[in-house]
C-alpha atoms as a PDB file:
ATOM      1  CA  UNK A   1     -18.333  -5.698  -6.004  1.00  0.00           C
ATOM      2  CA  UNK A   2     -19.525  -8.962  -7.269  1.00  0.00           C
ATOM      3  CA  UNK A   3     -17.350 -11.931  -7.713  1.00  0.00           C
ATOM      4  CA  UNK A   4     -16.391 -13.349 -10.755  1.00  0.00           C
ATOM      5  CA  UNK A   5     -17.964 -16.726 -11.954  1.00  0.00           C
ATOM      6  CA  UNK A   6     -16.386 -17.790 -15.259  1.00  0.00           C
ATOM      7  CA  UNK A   7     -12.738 -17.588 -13.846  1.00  0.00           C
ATOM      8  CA  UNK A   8     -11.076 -19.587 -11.388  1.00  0.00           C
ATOM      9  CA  UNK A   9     -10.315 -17.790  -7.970  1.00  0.00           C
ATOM     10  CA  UNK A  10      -6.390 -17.473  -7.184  1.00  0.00           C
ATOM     11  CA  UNK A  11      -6.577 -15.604  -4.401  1.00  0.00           C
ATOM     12  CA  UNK A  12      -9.052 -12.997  -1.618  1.00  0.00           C
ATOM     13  CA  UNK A  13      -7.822 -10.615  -0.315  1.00  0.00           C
ATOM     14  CA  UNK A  14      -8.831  -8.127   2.444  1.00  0.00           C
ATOM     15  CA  UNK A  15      -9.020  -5.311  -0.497  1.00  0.00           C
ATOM     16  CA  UNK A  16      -8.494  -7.573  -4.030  1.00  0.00           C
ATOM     17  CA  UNK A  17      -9.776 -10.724  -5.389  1.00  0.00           C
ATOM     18  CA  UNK A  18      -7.090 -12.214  -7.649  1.00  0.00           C
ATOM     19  CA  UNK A  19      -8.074 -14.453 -10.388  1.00  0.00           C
ATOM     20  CA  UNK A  20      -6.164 -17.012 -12.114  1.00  0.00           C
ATOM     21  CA  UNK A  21      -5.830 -16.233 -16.285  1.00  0.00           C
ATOM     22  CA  UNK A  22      -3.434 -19.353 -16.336  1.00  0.00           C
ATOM     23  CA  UNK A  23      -0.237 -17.280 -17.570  1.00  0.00           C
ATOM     24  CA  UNK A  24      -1.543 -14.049 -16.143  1.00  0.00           C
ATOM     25  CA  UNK A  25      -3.338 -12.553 -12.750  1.00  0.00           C
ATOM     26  CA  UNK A  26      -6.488 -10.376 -12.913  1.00  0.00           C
ATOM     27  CA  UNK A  27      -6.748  -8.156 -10.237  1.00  0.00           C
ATOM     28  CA  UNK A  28      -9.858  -6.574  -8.864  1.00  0.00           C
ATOM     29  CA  UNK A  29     -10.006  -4.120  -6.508  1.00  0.00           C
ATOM     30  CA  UNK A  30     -13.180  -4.104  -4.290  1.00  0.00           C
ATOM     31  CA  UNK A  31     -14.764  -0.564  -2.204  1.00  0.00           C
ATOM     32  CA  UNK A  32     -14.054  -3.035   1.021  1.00  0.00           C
ATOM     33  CA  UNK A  33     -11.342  -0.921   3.599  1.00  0.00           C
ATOM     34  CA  UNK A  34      -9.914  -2.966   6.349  1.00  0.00           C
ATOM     35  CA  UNK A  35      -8.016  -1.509   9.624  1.00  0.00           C
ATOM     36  CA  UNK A  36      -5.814  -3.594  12.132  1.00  0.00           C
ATOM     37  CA  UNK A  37      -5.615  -6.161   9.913  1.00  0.00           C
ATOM     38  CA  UNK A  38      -9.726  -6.356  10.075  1.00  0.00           C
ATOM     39  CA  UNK A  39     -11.988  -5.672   6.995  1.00  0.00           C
ATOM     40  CA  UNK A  40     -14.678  -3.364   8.230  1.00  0.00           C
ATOM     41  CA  UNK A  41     -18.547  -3.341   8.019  1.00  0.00           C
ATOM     42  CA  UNK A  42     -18.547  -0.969   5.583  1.00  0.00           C
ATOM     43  CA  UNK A  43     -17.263  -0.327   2.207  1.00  0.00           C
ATOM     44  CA  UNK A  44     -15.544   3.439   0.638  1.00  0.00           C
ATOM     45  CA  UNK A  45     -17.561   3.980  -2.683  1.00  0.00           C
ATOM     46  CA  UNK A  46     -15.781   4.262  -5.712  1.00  0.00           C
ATOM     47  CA  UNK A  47     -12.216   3.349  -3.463  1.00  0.00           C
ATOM     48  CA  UNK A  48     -11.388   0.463  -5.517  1.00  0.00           C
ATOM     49  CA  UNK A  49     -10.841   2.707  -8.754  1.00  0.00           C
ATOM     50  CA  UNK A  50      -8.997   5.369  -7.183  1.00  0.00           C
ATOM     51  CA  UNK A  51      -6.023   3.192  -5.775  1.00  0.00           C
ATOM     52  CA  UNK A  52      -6.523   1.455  -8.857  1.00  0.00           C
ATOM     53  CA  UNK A  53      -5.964   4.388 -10.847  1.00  0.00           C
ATOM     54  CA  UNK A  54      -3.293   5.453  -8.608  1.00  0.00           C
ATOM     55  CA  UNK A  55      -1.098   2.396  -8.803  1.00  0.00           C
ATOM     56  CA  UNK A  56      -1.550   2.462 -12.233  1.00  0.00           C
ATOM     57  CA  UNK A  57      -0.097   6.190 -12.288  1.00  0.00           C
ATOM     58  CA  UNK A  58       2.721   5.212 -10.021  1.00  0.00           C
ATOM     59  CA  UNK A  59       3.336   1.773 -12.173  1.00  0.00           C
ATOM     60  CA  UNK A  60       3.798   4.195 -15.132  1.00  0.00           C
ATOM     61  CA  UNK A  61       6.301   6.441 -13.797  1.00  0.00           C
ATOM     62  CA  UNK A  62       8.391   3.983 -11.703  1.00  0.00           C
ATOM     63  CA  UNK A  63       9.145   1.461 -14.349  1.00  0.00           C
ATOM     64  CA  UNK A  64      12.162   3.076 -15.020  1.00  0.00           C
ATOM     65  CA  UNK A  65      13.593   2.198 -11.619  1.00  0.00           C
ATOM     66  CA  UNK A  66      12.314  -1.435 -11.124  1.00  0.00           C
ATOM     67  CA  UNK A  67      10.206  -3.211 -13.517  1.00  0.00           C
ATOM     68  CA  UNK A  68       6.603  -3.900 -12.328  1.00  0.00           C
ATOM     69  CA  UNK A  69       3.816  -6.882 -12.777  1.00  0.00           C
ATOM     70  CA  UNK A  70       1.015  -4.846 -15.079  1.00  0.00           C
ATOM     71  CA  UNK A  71       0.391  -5.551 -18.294  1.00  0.00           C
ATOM     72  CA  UNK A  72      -3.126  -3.456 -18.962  1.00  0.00           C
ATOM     73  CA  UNK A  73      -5.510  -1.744 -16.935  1.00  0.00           C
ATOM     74  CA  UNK A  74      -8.171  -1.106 -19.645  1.00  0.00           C
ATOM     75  CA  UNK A  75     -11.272  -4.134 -19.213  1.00  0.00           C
ATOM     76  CA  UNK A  76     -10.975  -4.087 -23.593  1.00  0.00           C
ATOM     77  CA  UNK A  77      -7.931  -6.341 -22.807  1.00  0.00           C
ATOM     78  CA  UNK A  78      -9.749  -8.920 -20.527  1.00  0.00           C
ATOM     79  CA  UNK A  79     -10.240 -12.299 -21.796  1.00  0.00           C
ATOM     80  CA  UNK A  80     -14.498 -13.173 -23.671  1.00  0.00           C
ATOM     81  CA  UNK A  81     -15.684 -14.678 -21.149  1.00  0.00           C
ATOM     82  CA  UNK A  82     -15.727 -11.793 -18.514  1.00  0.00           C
ATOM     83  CA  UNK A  83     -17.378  -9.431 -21.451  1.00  0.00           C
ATOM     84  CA  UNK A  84     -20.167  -9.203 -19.681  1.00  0.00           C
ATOM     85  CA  UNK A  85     -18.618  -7.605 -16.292  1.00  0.00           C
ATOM     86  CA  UNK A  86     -17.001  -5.046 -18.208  1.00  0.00           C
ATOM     87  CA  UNK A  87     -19.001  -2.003 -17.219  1.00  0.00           C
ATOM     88  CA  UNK A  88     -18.573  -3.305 -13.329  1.00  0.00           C
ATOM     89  CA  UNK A  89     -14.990  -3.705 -13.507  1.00  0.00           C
ATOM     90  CA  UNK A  90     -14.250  -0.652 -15.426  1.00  0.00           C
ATOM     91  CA  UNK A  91     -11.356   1.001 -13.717  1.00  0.00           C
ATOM     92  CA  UNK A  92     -10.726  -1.665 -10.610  1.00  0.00           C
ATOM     93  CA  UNK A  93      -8.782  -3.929 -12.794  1.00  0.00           C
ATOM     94  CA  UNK A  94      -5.054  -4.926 -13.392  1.00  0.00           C
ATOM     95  CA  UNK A  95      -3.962  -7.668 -15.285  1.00  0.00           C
ATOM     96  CA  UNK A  96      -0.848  -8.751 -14.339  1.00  0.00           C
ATOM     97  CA  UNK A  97       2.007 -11.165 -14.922  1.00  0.00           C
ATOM     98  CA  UNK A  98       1.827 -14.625 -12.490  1.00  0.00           C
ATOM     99  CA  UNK A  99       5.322 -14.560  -9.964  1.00  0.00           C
ATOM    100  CA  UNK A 100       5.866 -16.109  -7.412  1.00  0.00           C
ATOM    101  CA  UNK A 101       5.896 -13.220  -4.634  1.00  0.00           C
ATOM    102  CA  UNK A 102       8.601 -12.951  -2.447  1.00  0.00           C
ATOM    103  CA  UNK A 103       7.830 -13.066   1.793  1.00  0.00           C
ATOM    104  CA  UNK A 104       8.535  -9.592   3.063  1.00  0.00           C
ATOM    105  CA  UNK A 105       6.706  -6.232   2.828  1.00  0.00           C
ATOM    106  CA  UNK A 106       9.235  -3.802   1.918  1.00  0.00           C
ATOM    107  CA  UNK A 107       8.663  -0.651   4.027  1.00  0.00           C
ATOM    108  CA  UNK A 108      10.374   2.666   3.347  1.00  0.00           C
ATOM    109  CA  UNK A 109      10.509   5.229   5.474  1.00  0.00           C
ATOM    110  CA  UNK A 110      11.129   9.211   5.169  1.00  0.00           C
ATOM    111  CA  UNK A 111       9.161  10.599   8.535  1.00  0.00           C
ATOM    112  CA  UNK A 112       9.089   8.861  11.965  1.00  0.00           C
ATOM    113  CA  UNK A 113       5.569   7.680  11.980  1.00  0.00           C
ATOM    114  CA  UNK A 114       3.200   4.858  13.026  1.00  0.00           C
ATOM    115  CA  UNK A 115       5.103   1.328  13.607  1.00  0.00           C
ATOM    116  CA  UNK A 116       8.291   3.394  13.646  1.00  0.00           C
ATOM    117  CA  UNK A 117       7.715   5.434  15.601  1.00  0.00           C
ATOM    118  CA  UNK A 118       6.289   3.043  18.824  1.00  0.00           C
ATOM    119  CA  UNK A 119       9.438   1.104  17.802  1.00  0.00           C
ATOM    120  CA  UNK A 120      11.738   3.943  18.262  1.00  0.00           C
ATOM    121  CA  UNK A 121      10.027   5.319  21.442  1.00  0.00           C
ATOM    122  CA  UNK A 122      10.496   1.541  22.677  1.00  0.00           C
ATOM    123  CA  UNK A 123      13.922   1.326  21.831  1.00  0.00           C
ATOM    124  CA  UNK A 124      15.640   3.783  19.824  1.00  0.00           C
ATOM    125  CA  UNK A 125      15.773   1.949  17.155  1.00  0.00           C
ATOM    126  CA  UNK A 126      13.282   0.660  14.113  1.00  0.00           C
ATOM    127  CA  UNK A 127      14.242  -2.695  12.657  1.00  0.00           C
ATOM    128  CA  UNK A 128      18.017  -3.056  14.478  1.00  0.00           C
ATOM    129  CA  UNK A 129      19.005   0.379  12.634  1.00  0.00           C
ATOM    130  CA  UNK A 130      19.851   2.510  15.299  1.00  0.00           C
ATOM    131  CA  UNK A 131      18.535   6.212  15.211  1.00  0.00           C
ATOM    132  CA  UNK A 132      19.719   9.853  17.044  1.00  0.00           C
ATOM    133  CA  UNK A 133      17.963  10.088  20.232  1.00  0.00           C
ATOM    134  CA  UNK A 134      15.344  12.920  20.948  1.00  0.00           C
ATOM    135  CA  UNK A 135      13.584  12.318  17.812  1.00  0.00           C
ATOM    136  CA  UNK A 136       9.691  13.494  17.452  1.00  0.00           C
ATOM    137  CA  UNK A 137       6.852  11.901  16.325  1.00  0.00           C
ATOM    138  CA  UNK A 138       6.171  12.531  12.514  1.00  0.00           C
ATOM    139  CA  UNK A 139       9.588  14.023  12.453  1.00  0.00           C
ATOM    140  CA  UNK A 140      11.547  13.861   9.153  1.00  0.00           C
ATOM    141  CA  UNK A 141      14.614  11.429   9.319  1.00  0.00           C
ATOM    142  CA  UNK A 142      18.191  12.870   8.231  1.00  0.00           C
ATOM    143  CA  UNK A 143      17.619  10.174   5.284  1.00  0.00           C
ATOM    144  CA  UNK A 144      14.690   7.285   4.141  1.00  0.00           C
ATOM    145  CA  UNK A 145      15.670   4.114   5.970  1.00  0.00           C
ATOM    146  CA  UNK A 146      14.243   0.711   4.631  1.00  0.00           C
ATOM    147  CA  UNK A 147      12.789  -1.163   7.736  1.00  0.00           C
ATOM    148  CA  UNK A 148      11.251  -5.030   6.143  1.00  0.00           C
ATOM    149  CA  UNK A 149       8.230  -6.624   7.898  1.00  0.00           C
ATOM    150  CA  UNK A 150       7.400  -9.982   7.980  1.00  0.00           C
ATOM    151  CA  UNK A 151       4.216 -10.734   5.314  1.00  0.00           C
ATOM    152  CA  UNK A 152       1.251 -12.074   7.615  1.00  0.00           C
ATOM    153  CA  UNK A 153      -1.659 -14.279   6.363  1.00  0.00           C
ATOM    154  CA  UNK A 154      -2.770 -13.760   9.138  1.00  0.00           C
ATOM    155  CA  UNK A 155      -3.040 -11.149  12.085  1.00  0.00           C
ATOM    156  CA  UNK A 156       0.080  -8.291  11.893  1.00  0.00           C
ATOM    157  CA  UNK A 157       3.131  -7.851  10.081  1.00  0.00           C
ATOM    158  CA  UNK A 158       6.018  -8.070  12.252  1.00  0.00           C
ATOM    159  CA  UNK A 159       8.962  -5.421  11.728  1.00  0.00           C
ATOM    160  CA  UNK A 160      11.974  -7.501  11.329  1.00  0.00           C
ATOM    161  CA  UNK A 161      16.514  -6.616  10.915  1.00  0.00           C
ATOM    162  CA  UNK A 162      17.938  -6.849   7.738  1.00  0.00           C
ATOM    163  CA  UNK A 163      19.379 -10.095   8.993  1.00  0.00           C
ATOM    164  CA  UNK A 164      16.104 -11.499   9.694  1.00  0.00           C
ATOM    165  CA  UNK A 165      14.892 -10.365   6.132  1.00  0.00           C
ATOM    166  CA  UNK A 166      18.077 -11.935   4.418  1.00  0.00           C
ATOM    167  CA  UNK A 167      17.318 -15.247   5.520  1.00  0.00           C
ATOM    168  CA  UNK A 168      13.849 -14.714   4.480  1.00  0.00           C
ATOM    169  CA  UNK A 169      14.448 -13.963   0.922  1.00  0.00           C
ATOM    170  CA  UNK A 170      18.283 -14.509   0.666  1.00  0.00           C
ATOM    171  CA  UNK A 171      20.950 -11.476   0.511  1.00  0.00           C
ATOM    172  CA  UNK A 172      21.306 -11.150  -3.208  1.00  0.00           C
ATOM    173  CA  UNK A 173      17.163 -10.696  -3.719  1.00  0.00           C
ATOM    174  CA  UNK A 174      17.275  -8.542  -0.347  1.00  0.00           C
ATOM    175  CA  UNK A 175      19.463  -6.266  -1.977  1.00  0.00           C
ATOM    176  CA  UNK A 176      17.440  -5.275  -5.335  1.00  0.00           C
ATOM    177  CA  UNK A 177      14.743  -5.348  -2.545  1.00  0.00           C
ATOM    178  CA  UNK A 178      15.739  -2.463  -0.272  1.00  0.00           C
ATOM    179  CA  UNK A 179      17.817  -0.654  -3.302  1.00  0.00           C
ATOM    180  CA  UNK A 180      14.314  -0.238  -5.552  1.00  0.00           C
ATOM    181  CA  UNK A 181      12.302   0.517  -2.837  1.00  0.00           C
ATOM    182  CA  UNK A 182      14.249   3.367  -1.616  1.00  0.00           C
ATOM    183  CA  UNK A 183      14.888   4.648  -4.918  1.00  0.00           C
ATOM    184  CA  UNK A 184      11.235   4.620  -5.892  1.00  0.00           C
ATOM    185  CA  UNK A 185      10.428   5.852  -2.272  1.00  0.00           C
ATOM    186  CA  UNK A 186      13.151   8.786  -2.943  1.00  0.00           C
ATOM    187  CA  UNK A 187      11.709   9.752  -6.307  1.00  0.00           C
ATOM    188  CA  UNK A 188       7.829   9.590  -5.243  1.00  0.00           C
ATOM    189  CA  UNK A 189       8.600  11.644  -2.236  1.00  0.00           C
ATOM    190  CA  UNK A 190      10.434  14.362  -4.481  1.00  0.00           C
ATOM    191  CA  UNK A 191       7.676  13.966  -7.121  1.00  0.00           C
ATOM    192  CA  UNK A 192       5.025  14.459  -4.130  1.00  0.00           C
ATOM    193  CA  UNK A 193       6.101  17.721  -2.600  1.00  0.00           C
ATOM    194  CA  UNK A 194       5.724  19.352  -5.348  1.00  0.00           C
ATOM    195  CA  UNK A 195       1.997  18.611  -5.289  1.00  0.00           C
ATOM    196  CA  UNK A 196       1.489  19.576  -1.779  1.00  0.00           C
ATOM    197  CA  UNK A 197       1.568  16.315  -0.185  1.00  0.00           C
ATOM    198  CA  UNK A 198       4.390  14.378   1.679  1.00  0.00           C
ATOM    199  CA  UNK A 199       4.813  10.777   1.550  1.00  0.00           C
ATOM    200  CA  UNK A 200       6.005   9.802   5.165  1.00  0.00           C
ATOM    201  CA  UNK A 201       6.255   5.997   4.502  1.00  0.00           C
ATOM    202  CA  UNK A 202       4.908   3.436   2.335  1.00  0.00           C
ATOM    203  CA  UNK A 203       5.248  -0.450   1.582  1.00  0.00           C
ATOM    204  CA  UNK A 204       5.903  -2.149  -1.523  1.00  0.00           C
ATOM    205  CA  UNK A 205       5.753  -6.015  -2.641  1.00  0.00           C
ATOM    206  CA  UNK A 206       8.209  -7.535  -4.981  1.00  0.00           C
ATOM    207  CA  UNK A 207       7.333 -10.941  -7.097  1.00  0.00           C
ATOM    208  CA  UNK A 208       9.925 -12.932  -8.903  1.00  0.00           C
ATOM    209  CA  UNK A 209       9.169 -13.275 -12.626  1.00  0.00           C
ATOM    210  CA  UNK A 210      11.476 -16.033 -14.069  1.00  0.00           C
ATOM    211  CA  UNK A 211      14.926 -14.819 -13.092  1.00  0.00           C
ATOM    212  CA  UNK A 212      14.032 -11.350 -11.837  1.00  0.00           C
ATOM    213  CA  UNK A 213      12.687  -9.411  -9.298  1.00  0.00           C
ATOM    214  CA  UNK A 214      10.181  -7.138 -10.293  1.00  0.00           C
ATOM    215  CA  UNK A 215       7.429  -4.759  -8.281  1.00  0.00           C
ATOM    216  CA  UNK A 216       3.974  -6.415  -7.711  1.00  0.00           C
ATOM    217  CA  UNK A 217       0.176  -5.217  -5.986  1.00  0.00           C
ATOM    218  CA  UNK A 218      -0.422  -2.201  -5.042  1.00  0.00           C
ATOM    219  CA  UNK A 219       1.879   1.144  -5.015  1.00  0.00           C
ATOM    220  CA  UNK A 220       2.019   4.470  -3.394  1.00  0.00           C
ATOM    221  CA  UNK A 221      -1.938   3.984  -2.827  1.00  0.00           C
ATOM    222  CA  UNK A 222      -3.619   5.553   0.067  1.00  0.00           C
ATOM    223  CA  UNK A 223      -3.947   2.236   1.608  1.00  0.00           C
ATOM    224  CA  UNK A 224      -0.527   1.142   1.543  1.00  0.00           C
ATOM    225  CA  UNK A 225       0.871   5.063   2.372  1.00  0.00           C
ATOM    226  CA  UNK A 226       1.160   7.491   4.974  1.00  0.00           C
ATOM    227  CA  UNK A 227      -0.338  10.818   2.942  1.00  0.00           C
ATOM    228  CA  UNK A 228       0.086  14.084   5.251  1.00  0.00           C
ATOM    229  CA  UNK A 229      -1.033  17.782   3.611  1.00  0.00           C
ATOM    230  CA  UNK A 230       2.373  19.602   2.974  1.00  0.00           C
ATOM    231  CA  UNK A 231       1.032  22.952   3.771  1.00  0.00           C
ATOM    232  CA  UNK A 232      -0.573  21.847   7.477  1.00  0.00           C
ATOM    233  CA  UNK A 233       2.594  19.598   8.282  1.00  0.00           C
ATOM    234  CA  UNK A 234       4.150  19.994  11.743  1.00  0.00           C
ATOM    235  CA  UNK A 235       6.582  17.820  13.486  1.00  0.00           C
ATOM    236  CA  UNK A 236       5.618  16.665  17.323  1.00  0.00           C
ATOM    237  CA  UNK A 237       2.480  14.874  16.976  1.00  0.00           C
ATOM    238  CA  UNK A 238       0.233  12.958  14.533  1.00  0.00           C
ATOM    239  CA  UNK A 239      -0.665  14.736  11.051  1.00  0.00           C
ATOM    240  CA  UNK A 240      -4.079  15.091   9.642  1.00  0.00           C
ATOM    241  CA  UNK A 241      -3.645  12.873   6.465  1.00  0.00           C
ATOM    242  CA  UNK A 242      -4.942  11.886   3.047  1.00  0.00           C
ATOM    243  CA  UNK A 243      -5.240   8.000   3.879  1.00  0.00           C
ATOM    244  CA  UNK A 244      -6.344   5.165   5.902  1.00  0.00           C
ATOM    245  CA  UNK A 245      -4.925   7.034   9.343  1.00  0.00           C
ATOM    246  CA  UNK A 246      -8.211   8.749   9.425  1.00  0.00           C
ATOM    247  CA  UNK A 247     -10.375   5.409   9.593  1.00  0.00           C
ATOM    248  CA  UNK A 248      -8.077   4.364  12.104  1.00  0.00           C
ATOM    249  CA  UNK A 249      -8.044   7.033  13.920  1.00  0.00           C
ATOM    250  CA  UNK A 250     -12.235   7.177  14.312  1.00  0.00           C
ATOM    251  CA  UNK A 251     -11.996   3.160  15.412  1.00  0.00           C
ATOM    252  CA  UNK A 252      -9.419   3.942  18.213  1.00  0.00           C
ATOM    253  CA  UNK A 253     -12.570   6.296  19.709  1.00  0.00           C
ATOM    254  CA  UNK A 254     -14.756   3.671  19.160  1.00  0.00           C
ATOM    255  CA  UNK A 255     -13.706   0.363  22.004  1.00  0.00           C
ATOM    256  CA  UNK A 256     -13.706  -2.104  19.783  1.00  0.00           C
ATOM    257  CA  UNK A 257     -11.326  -4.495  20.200  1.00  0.00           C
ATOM    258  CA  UNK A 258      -9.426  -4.564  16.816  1.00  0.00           C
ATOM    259  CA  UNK A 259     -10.924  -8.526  16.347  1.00  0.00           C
ATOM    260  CA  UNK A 260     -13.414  -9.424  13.923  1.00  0.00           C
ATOM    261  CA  UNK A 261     -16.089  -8.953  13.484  1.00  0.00           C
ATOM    262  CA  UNK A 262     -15.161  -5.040  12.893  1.00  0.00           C
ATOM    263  CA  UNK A 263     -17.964  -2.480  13.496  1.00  0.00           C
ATOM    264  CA  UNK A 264     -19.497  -0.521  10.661  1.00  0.00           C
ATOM    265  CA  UNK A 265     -18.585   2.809   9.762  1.00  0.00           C
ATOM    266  CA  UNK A 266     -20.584   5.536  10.105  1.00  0.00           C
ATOM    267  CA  UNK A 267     -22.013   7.762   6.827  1.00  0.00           C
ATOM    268  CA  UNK A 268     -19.650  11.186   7.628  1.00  0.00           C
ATOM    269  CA  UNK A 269     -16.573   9.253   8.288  1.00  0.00           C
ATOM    270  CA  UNK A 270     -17.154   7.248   5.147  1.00  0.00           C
ATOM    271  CA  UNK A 271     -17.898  10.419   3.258  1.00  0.00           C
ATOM    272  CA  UNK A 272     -14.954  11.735   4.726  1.00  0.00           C
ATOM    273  CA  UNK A 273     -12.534   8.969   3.912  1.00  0.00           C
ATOM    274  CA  UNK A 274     -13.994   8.989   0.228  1.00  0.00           C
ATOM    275  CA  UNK A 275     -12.848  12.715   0.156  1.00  0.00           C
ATOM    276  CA  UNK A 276      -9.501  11.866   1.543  1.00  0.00           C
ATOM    277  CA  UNK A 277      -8.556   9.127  -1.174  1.00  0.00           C
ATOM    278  CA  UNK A 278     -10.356  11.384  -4.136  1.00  0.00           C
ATOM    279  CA  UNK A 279      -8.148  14.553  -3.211  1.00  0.00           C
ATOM    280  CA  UNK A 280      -4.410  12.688  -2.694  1.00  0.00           C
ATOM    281  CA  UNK A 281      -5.321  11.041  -6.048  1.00  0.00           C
ATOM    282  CA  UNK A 282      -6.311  14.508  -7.718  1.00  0.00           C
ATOM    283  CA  UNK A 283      -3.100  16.399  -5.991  1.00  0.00           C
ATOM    284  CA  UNK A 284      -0.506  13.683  -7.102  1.00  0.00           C
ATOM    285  CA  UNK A 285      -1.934  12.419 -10.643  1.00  0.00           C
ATOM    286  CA  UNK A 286      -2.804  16.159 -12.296  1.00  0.00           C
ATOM    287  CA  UNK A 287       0.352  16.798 -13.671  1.00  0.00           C
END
């Protein structure tokens, strides 16, 4: 994906290049797939416009819990000078309203999993909430817990107490924090099983738009979710999965080092991960 030239750049990320529209944000989703905090060598055709198309989705149905950032996702809305990329950016974009974004990633959690679950093996205990001992890997908790990170520029995101988080972002904005993220989580994961696939965890990222808090970036994408087949699920051990677990997975074989530069994928397990993304977004968005 090319970068734009006629607008000013607000911000790259590892996945998106943000673009300033003075009152408004253009987002633009690139193919590029990072892991361990690393963009890789390689790129995921056509992965841009399914999470994309995804968030979009979500953004629809889950603006009746919080409100969100989008204002259009159709390229007949950008501004003239970017007619020209319109055929390139077709599907990738989200224009957005300009917050100021709040510093923690929001993390809910249904099924012990990933961070979690090395946390809880560690010390019984994910983000100074204490949980039943003898608990399994991937196993499903007796109810979603919200467990904050720290928001790195750089390097990891740090799981962090509620205490921690408070001070962060203060107690009041903490609290619409944690209460919309695990009703959205709640409702997604509901909405989910019914489609055959169960949401173990995801993040979210919240923005504050004048006075209020409202739901920014990406959500309940295959890059910012753990995505495990309902029908093949089975507490004990890690899950095969519809998301970035699989790239992961392949790099953990592979010796490197988890520092740039990050090797380059090879052509089945980027076929592979294109499936992955391209079949969670089919099972959840057919309706």
């Amino acid at each position: 994906m090319e970068r734009l030239t006629d607008v000013p750049i607000y911000k790259i990320g590892k996945v998106r290049d943000v673009y300033d529209l003075r009152d408004r944000l253009l987002i633009v989703a690139s193919d590029r797939i990072s892991a361990f905090d690393v963009v890789l060598g390689s790129e995921i055709p056509e992965k841009g416009k399914i999470l994309t198309q995804m968030s979009l989705f979500w953004m629809d149905k889950t603006k009746k819990i919080i409100e969100n950032h989008l204002i259009s996702g159709d390229v007949k809305d950008l501004p003239p000078q970017l007619e020209k990329y319109k055929s390139s950016l077709w599907g990738r974009i989200m224009i957005t309203e300009k917050t100021e974004p709040l510093s923690i990633e929001a993390v809910a959690r249904g099924y012990l999993a990933g961070s979690g679950w090395r946390e809880y093996r560690e010390t019984g205990e994910i983000c100074g909430i204490k949980l039943p001992k003898g608990l399994v890997e991937a196993g499903e908790l007796a109810e979603p817990i919200f467990t904050p990170s720290t928001k790195a520029t750089e390097g990891h995101d740090i799981n962090i107490t509620e205490k921690e988080a408070e001070e962060i972002v203060g107690k009041k904005n903490y609290a619409i924090i944690k209460e919309a993220s695990l009703n959205i989580y709640q409702w997604a994961k509901e909405y989910a099983l019914k489609r055959g696939i169960i949401i173990a965890d995801t993040k979210f990222e919240f923005g504050k738009l004048n006075d209020r808090i409202i739901l920014i970036d990406e959500l309940l994408t295959s890059d910012s979710s753990r995505f495990w087949p309902r029908a093949e699920y089975e507490p004990g051990h890690g899950q095969l999965s519809f998301d970035k677990q699989y790239v992961r997975d392949y790099l953990e074989t592979t010796g490197w080092d988890k520092k740039p530069p990050a090797p380059s994928l090879p052509e089945d397990v980027i076929k592979n991960t294109q499936k992955k993304y391209q079949e969670a977004f089919n099972l959840l968005t057919k309706e």
